[in-house]
PDB file of N, CA and C in Angstrom:
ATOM      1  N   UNK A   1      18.830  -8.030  48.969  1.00  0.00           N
ATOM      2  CA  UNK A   1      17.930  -7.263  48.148  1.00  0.00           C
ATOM      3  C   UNK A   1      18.649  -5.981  47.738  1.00  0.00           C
ATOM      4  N   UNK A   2      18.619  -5.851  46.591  1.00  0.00           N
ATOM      5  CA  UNK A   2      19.364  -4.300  46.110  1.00  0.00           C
ATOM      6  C   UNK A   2      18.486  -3.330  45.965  1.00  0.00           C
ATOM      7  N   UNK A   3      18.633  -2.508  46.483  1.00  0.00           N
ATOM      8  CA  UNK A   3      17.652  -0.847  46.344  1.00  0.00           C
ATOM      9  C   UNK A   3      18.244  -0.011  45.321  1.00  0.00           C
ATOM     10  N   UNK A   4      17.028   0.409  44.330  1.00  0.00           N
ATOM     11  CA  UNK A   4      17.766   1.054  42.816  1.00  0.00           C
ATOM     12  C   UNK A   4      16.466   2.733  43.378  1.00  0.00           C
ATOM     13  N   UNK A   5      17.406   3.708  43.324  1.00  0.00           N
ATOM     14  CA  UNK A   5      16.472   4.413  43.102  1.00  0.00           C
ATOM     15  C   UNK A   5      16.751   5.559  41.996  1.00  0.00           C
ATOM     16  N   UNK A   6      15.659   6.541  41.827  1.00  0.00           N
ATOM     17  CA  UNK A   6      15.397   7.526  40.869  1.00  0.00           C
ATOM     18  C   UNK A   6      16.827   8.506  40.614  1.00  0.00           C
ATOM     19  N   UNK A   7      17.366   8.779  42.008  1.00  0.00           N
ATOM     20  CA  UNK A   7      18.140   9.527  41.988  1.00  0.00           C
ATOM     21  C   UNK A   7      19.463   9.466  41.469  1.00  0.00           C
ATOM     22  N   UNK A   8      19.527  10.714  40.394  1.00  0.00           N
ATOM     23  CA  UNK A   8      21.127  10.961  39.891  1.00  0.00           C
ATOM     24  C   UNK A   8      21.064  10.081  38.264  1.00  0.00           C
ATOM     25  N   UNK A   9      20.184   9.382  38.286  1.00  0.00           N
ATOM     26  CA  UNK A   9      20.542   8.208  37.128  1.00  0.00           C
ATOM     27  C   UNK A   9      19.293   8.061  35.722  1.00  0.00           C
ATOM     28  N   UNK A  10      19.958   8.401  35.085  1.00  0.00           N
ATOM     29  CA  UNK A  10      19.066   7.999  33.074  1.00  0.00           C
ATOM     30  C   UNK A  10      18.238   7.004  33.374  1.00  0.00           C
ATOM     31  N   UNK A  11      17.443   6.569  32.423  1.00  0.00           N
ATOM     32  CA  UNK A  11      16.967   5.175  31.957  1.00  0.00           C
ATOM     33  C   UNK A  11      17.644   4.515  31.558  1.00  0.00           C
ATOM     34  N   UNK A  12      18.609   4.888  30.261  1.00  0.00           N
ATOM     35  CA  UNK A  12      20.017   4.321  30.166  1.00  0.00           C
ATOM     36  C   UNK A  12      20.510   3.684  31.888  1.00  0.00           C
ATOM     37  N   UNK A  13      20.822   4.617  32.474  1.00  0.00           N
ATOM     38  CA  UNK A  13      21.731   4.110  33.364  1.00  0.00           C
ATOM     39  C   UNK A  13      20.899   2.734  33.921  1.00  0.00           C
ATOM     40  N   UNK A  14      20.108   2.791  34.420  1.00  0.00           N
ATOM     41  CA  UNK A  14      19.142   2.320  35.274  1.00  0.00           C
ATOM     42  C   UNK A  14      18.745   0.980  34.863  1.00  0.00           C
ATOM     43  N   UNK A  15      18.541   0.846  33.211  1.00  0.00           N
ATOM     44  CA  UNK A  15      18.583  -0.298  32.573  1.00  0.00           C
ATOM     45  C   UNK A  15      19.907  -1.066  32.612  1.00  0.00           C
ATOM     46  N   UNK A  16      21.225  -0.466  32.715  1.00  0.00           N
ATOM     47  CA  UNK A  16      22.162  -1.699  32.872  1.00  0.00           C
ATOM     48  C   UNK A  16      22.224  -1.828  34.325  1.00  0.00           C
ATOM     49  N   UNK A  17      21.657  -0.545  35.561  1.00  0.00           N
ATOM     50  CA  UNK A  17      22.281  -1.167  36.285  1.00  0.00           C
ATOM     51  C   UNK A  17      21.193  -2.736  36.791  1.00  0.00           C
ATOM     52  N   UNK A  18      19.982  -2.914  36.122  1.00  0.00           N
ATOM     53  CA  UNK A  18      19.516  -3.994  36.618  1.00  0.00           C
ATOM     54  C   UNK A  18      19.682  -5.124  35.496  1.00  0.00           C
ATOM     55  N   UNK A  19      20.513  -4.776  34.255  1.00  0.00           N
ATOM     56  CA  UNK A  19      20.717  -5.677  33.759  1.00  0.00           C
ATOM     57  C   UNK A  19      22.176  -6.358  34.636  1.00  0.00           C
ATOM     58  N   UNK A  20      22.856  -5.978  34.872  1.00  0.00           N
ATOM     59  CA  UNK A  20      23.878  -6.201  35.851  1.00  0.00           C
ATOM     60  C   UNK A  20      23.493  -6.743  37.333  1.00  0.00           C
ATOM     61  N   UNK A  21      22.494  -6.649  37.633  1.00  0.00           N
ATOM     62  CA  UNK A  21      22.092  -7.310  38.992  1.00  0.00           C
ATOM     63  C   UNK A  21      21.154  -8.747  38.765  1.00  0.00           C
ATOM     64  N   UNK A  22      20.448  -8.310  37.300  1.00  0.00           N
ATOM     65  CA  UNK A  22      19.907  -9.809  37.133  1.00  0.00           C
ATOM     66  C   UNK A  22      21.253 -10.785  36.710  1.00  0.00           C
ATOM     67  N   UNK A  23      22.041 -10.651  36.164  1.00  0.00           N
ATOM     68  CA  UNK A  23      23.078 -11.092  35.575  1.00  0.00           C
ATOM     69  C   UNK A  23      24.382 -11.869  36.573  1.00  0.00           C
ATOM     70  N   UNK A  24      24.315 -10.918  37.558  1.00  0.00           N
ATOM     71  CA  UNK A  24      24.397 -11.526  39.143  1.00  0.00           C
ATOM     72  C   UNK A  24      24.081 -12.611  40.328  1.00  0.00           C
ATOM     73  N   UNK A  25      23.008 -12.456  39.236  1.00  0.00           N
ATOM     74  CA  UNK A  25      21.716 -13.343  40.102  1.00  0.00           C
ATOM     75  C   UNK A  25      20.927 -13.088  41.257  1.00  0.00           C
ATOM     76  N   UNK A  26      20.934 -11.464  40.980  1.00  0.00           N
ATOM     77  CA  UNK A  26      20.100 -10.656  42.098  1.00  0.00           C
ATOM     78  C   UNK A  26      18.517 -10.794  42.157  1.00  0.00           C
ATOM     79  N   UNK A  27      17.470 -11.543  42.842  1.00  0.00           N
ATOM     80  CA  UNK A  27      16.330 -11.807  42.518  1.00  0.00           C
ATOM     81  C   UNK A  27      15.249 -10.787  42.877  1.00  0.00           C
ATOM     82  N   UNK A  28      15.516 -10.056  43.997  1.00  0.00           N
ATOM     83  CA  UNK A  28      14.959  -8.801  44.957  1.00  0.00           C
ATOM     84  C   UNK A  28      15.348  -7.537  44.580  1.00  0.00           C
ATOM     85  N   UNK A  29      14.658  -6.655  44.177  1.00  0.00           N
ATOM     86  CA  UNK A  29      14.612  -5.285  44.049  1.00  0.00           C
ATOM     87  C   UNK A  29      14.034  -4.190  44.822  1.00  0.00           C
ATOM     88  N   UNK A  30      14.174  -3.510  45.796  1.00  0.00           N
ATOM     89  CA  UNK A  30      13.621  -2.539  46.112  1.00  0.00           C
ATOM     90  C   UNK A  30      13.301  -1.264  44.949  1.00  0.00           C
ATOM     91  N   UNK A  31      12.614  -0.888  44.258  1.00  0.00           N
ATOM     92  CA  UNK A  31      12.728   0.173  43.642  1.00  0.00           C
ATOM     93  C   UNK A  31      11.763   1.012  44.511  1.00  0.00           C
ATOM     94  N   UNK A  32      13.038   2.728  44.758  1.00  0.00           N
ATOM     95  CA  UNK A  32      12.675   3.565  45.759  1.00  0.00           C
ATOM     96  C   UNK A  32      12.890   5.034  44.395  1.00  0.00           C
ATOM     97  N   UNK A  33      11.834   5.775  45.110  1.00  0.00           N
ATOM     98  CA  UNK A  33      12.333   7.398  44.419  1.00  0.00           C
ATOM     99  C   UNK A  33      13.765   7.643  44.803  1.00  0.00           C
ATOM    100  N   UNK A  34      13.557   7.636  46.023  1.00  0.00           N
ATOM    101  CA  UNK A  34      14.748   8.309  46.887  1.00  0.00           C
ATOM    102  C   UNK A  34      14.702   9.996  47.489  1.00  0.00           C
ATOM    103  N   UNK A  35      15.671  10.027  48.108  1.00  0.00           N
ATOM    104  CA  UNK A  35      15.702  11.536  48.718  1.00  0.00           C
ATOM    105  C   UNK A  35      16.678  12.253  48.165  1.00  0.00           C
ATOM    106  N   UNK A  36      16.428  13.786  48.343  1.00  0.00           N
ATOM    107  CA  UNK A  36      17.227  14.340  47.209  1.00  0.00           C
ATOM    108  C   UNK A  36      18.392  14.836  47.848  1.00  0.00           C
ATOM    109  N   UNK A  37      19.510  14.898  46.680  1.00  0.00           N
ATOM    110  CA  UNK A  37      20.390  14.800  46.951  1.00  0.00           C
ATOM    111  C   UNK A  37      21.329  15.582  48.476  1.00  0.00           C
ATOM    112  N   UNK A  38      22.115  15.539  48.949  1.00  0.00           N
ATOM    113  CA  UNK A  38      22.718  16.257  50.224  1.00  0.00           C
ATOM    114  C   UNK A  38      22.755  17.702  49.726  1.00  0.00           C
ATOM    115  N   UNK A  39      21.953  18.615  50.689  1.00  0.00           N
ATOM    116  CA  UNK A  39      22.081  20.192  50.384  1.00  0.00           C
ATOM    117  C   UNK A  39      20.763  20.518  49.619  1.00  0.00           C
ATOM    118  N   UNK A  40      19.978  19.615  49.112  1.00  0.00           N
ATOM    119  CA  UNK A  40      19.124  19.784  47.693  1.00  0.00           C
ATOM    120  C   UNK A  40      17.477  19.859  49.367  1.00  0.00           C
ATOM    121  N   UNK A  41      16.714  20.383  48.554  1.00  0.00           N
ATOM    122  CA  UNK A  41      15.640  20.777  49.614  1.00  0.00           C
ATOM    123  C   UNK A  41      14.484  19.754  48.589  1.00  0.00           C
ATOM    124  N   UNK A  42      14.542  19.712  47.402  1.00  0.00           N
ATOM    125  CA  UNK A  42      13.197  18.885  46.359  1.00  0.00           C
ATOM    126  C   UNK A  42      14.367  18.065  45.809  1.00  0.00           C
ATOM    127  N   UNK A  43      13.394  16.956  45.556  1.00  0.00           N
ATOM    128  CA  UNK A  43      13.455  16.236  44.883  1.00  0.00           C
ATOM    129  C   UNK A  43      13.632  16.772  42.843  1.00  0.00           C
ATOM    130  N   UNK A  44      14.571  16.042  42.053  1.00  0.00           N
ATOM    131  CA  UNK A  44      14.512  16.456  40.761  1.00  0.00           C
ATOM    132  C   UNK A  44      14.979  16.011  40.012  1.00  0.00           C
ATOM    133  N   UNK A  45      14.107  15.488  39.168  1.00  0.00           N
ATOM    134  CA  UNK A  45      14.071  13.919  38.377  1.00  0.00           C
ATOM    135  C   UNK A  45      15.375  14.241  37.717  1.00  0.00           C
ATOM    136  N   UNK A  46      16.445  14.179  37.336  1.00  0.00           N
ATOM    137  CA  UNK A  46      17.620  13.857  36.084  1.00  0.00           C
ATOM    138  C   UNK A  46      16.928  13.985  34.858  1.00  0.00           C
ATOM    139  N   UNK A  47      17.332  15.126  33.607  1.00  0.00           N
ATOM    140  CA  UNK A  47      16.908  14.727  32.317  1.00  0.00           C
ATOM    141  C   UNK A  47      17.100  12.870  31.954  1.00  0.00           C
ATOM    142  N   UNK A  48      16.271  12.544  31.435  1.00  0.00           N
ATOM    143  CA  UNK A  48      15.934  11.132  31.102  1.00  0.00           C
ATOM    144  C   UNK A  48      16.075  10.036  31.987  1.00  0.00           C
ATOM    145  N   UNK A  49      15.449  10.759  33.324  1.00  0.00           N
ATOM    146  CA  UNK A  49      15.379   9.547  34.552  1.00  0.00           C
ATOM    147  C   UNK A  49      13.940   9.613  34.768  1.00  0.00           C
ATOM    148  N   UNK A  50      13.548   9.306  36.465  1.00  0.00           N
ATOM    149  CA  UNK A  50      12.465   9.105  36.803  1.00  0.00           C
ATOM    150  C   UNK A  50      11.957   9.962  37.712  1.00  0.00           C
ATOM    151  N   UNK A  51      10.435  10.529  37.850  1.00  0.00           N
ATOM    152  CA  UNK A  51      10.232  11.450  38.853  1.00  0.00           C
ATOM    153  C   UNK A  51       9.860  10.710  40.132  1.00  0.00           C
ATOM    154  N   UNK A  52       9.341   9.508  39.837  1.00  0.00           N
ATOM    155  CA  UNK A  52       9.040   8.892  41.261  1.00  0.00           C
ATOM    156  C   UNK A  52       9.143   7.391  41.032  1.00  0.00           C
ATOM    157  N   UNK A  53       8.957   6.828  42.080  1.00  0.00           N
ATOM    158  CA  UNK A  53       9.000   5.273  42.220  1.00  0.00           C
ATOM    159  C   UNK A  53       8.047   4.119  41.209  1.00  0.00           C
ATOM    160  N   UNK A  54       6.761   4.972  41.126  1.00  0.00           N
ATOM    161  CA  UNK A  54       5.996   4.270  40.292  1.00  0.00           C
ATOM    162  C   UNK A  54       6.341   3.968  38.677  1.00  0.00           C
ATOM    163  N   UNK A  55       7.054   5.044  38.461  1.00  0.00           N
ATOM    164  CA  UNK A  55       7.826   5.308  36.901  1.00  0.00           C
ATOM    165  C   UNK A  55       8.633   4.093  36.490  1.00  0.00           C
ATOM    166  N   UNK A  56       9.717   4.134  38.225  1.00  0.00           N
ATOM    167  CA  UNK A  56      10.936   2.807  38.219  1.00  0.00           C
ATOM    168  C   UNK A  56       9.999   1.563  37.817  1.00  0.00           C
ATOM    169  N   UNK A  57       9.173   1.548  38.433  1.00  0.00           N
ATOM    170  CA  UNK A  57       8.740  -0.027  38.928  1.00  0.00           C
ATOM    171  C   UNK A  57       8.171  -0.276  37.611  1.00  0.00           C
ATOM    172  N   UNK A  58       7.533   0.344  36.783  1.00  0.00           N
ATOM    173  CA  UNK A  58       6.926   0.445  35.470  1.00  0.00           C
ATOM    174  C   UNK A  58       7.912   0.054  34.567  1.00  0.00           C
ATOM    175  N   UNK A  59       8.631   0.798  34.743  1.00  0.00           N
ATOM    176  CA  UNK A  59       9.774   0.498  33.711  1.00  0.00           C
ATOM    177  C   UNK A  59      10.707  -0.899  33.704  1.00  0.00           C
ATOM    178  N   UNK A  60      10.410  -1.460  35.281  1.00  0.00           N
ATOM    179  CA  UNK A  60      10.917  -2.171  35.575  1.00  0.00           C
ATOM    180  C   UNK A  60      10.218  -3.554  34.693  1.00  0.00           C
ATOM    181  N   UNK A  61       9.253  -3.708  34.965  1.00  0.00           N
ATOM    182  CA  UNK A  61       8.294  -4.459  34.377  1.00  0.00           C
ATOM    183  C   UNK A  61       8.267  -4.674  32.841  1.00  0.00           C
ATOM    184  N   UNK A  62       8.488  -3.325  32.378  1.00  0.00           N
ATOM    185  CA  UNK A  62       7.903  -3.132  30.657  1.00  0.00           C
ATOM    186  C   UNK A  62       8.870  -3.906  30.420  1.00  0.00           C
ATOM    187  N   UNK A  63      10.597  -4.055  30.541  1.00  0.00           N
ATOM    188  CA  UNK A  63      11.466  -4.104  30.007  1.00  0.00           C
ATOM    189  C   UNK A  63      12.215  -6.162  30.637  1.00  0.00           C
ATOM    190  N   UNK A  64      10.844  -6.647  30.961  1.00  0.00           N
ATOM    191  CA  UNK A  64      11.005  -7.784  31.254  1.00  0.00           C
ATOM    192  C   UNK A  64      11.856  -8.107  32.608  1.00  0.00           C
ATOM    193  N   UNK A  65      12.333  -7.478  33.006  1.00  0.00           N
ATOM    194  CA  UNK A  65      13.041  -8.015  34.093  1.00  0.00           C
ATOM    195  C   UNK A  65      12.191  -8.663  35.390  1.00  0.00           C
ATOM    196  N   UNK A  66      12.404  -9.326  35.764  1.00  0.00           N
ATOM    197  CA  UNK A  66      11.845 -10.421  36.345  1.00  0.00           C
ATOM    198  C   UNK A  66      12.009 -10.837  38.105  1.00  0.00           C
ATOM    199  N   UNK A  67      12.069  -9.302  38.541  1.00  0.00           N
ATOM    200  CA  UNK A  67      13.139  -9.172  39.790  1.00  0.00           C
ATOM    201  C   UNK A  67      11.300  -9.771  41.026  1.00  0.00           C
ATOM    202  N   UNK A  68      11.305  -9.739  41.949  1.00  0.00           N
ATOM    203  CA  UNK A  68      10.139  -9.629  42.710  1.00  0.00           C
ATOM    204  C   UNK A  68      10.037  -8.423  43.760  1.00  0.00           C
TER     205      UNK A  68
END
């Protein structure tokens, strides 16, 4: 199962990296917020990423991917 989370990464990014895991033949997704980065005390979404997990999983969905 691959764990994709919020942190550090675009929508851009985020969209190939699960186009690259379906493509793999990765069937399992964890989508996590995540914790923020080492040294960082909050959490803080990336211009054109995600603020939390529910965002991922949404997005995950809209954009057809088909992970469980």
């Amino acid at each position: 199962m691959a764990h994709v989370t919020c942190v550090g990464s675009t929508r851009d990014e985020i969209h190939e990296i699960l186009r690259r895991l379906r493509g793999d033949g990765i069937q399992n997704v964890l989508a996590l917020r995540g914790d923020p980065p080492s040294g960082e005390k909050e959490f803080r979404a990336p211009e054109g990423g995600f603020r939390n997990a529910n965002e991922l999983v949404a997005f995950v969905r809209d954009r057809g991917f088909d992970f469980s």
